[in-house]
Protein backbone atom coordinates (compact mmCIF):
# COMPACT_ATOMS: atom_id res chain seq x y z
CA UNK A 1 -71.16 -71.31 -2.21
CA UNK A 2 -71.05 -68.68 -4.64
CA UNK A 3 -73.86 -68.06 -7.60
CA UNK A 4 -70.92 -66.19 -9.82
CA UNK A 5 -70.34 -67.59 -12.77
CA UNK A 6 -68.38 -66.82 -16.02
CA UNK A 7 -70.30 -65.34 -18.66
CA UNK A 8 -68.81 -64.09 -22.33
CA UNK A 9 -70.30 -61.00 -23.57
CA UNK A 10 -72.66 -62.55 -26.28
CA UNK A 11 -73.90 -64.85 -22.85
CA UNK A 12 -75.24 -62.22 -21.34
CA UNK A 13 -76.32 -60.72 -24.23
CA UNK A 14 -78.33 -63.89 -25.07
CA UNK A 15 -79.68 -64.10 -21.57
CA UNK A 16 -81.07 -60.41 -21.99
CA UNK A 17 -82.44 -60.49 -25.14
CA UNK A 18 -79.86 -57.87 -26.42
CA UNK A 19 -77.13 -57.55 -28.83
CA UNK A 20 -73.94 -57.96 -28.03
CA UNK A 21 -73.06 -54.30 -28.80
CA UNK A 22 -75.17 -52.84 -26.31
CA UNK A 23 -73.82 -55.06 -24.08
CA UNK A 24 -70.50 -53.07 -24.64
CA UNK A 25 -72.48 -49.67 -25.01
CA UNK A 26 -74.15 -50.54 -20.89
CA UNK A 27 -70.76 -50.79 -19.57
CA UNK A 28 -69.08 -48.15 -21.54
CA UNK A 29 -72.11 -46.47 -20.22
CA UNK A 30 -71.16 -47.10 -16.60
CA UNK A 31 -74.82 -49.01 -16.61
CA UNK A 32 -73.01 -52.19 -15.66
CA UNK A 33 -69.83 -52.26 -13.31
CA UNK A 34 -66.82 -52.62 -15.29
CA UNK A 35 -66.36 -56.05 -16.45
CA UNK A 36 -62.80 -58.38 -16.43
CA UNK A 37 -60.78 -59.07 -19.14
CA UNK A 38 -59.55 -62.34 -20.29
CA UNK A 39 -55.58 -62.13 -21.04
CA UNK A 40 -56.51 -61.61 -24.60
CA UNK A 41 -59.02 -58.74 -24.06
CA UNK A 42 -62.19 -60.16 -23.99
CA UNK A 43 -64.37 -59.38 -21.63
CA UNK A 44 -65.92 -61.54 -18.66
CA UNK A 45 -68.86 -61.30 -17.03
CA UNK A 46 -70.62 -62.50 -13.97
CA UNK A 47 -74.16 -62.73 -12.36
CA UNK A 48 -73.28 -59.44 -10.55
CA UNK A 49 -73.73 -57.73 -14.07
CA UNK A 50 -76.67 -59.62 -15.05
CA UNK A 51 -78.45 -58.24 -11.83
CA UNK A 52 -77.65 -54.69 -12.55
CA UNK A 53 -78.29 -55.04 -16.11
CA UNK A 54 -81.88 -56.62 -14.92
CA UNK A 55 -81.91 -53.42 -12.23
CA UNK A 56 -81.43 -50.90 -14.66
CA UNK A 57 -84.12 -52.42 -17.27
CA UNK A 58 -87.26 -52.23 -14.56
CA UNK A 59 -85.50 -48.72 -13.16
CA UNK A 60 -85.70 -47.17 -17.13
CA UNK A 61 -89.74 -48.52 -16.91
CA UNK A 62 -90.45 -45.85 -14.89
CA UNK A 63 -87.54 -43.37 -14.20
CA UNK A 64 -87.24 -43.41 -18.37
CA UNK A 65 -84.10 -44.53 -19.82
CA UNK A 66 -81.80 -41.52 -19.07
CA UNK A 67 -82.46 -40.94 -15.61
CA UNK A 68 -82.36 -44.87 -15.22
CA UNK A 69 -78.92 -44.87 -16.63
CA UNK A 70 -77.19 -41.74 -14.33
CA UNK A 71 -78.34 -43.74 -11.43
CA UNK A 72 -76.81 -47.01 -12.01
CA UNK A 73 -73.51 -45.28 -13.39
CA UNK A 74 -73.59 -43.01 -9.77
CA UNK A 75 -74.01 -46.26 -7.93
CA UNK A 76 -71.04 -48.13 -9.99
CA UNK A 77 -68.88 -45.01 -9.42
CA UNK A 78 -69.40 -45.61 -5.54
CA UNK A 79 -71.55 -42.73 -4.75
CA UNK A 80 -74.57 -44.50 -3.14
CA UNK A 81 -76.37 -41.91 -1.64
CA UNK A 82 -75.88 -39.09 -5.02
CA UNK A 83 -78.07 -42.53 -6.80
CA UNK A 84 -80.56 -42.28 -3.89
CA UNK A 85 -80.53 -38.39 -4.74
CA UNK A 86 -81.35 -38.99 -8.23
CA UNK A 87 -84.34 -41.36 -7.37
CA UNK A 88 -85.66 -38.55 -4.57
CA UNK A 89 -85.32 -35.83 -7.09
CA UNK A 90 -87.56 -38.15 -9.82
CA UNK A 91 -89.87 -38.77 -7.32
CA UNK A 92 -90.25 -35.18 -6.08
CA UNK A 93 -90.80 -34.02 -9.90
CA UNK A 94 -93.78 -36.69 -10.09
CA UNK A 95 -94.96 -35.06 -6.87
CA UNK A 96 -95.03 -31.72 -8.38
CA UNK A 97 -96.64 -33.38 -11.74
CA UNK A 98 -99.83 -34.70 -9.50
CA UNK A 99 -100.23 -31.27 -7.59
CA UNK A 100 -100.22 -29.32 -11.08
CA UNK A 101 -102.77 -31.79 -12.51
CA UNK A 102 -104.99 -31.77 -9.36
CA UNK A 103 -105.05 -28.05 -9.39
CA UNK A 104 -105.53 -28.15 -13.71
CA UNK A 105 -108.48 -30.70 -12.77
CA UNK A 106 -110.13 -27.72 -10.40
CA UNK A 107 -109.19 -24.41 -12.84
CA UNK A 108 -110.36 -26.53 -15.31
CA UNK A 109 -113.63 -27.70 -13.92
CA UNK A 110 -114.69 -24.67 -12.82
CA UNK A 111 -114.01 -22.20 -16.36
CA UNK A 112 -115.66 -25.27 -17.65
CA UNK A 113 -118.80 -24.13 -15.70
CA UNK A 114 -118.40 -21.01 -16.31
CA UNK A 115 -121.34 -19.30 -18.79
CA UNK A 116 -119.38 -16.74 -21.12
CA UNK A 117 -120.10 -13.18 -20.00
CA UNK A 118 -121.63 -9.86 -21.79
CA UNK A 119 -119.04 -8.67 -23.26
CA UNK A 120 -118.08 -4.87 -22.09
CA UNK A 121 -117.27 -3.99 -25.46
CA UNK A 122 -120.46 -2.19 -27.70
CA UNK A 123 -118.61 -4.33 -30.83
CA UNK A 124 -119.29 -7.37 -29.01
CA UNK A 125 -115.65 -8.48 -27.92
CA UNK A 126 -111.99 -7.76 -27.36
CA UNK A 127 -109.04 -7.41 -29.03
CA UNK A 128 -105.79 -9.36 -28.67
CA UNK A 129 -104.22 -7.22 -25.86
CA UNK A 130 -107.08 -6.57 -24.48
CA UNK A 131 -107.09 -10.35 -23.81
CA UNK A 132 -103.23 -11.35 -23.45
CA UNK A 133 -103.32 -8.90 -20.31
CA UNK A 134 -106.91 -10.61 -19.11
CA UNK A 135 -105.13 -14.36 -18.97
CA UNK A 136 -102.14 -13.11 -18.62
CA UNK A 137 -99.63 -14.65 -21.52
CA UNK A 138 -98.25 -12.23 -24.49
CA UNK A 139 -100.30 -11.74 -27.85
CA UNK A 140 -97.46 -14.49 -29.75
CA UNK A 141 -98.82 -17.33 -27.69
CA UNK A 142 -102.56 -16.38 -28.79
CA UNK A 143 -101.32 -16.28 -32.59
CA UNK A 144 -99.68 -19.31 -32.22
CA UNK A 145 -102.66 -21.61 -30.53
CA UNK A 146 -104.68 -19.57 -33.55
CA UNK A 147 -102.46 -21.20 -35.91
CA UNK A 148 -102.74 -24.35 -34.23
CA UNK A 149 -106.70 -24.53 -34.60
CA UNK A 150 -107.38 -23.83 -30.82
CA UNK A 151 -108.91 -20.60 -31.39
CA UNK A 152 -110.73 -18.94 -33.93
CA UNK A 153 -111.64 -15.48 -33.37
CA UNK A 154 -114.09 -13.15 -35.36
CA UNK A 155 -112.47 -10.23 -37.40
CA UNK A 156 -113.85 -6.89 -37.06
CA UNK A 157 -115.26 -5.71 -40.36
CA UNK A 158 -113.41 -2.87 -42.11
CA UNK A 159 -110.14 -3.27 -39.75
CA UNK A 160 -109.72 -7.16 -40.03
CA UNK A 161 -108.69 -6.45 -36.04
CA UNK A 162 -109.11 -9.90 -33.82
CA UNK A 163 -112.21 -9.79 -31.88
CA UNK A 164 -112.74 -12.20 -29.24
CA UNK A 165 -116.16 -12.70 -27.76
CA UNK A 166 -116.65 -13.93 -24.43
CA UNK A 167 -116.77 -17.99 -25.56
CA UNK A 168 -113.24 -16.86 -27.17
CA UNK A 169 -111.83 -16.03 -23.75
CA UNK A 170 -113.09 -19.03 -21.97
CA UNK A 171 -111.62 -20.69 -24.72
CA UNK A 172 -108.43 -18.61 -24.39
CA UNK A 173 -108.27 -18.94 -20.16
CA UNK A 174 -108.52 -22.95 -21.05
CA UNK A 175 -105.80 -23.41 -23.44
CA UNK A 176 -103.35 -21.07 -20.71
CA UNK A 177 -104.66 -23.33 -17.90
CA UNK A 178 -103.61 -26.93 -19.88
CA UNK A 179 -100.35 -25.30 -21.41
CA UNK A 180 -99.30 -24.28 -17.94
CA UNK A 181 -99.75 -27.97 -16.95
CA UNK A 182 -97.79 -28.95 -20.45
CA UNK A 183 -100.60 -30.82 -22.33
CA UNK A 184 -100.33 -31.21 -26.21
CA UNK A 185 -102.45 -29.13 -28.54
CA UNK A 186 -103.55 -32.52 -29.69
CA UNK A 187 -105.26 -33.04 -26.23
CA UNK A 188 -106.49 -29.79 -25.72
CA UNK A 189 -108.30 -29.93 -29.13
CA UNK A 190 -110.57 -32.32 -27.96
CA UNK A 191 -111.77 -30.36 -24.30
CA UNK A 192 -112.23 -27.63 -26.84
CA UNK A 193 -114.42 -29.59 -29.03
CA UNK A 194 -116.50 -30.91 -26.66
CA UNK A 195 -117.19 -27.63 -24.40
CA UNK A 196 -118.08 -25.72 -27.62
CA UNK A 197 -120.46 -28.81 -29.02
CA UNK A 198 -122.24 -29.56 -25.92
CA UNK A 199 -121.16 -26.94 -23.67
CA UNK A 200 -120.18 -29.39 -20.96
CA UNK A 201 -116.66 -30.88 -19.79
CA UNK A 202 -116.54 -34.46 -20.42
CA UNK A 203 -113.57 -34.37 -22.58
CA UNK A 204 -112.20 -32.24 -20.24
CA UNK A 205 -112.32 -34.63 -17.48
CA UNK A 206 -111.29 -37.60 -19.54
CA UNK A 207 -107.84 -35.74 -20.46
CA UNK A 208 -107.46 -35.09 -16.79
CA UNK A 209 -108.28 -38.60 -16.17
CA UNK A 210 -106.07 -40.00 -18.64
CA UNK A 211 -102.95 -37.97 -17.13
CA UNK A 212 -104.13 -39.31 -14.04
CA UNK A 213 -104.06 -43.23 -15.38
CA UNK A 214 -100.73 -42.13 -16.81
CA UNK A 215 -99.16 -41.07 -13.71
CA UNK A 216 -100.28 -44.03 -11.57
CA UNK A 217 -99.19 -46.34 -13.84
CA UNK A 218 -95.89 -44.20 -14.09
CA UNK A 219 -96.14 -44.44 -10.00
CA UNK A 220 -96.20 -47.94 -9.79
CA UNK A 221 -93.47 -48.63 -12.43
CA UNK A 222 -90.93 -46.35 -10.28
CA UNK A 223 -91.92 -48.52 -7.57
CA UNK A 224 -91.22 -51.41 -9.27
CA UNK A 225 -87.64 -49.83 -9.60
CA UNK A 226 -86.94 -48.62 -6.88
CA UNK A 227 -87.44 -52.04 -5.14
CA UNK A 228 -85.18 -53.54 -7.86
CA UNK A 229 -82.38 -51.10 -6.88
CA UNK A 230 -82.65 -51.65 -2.93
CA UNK A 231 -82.25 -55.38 -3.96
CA UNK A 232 -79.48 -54.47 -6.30
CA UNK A 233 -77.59 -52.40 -3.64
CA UNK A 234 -78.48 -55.57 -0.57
CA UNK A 235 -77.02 -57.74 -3.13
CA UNK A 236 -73.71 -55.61 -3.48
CA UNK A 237 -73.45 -54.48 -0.04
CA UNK A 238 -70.30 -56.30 1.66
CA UNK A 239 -70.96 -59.02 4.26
């Protein structure tokens, strides 16, 4: 006995919670397998769309919306193993996420330790080169996380030259380190905060643990999809 059953476009649409125009926009999409026509147009569904369209919402939870979509349109055009590709390649890019934030978590813990050194200078501090060649990232990137707050470096009197004492280049050193692992200025302005009021690292390691939360949670949610798509493709397979 089969479970198929007829279903008009504002059915499914109903059962989903969706409009009936995304309904249209999924298949157009290739999200949903193409869908019958009646002989006046109209399309017709069936409980074979309403699983994929229930596949593709718990893939999008954690493979985000885009991705989500390429792989159910690479499994409707037939190419099962390019979809299990695409779900390999997300996973390996999480991979690589959790390895950069594990070695932020270590840079990061240790400059956090670090006490700021005598600086070689008899003024008391460097100037911008000096420093873009210490960290290692071009004078533009320390204007711009100057003009974003994260830094604020003395001026040397008479020239108005940048001069950035050694609490400046730990500073400098932690705002490469967080970039490099592409956090916000908006959650690097807090570490910043905290190691220059208390000189410790707690709001260091709460970003750190945050991203961590995040990419657990973003862990579990592919899981959750990729289980819905190896019931999807059972499902489909032919007896």
């Amino acid at each position: 006995m089969t479970d198929e059953r007829r279903l008009r476009t504002v059915d499914l649409a109903r059962l989903a919670g969706l409009s009936t125009q995304q309904i249209r926009n999924y298949e157009d999409a290739g999200i949903l397998p193409p869908a019958g026509r009646t002989e006046s147009g109209y399309r017709v569904f069936g409980q074979a769309h309403r699983r994929a369209l229930t596949t593709y919402r718990t893939l999008r939870q954690g493979y985000e919306p885009v991705p989500a979509a390429r792989i159910m349109r690479t499994v409707h055009d037939g190419d099962v193993s390019g979809a299990l590709a695409l779900v390999d390649a997300a996973h390996a890019a999480l991979h690589e996420e959790r390895l950069s934030l594990r070695a932020a978590s270590e840079a990061l813990e240790a400059l956090a330790r670090e006490e700021p050194e005598p600086s070689a200078r008899p003024s008391g501090g460097l100037r911008i080169g000096e420093v873009a060649a210490l960290i290692g990232v071009r004078t533009s990137a320390l204007r711009v996380w100057e003009a974003a707050g994260l830094l604020a470096p003395g001026r040397e009197r008479g020239t108005e030259y940048r001069v950035y004492a050694p609490a400046d280049v730990r500073d400098a050193r932690l705002v490469r380190t967080l970039r490099s692992s592409h956090y916000p200025f908006d959650q690097i302005r807090p570490v910043l905060d905290g190691l220059r009021r208390e000189g410790g690292s707690e709001a260091l390691r709460a970003a750190v643990e945050a991203r961590g939360r995040a990419l657990t949670a973003r862990t579990r949610a592919m899981l959750a999809g990729s289980g819905a798509l190896h019931a999807y493709l059972e499902h489909a397979r032919p007896e």
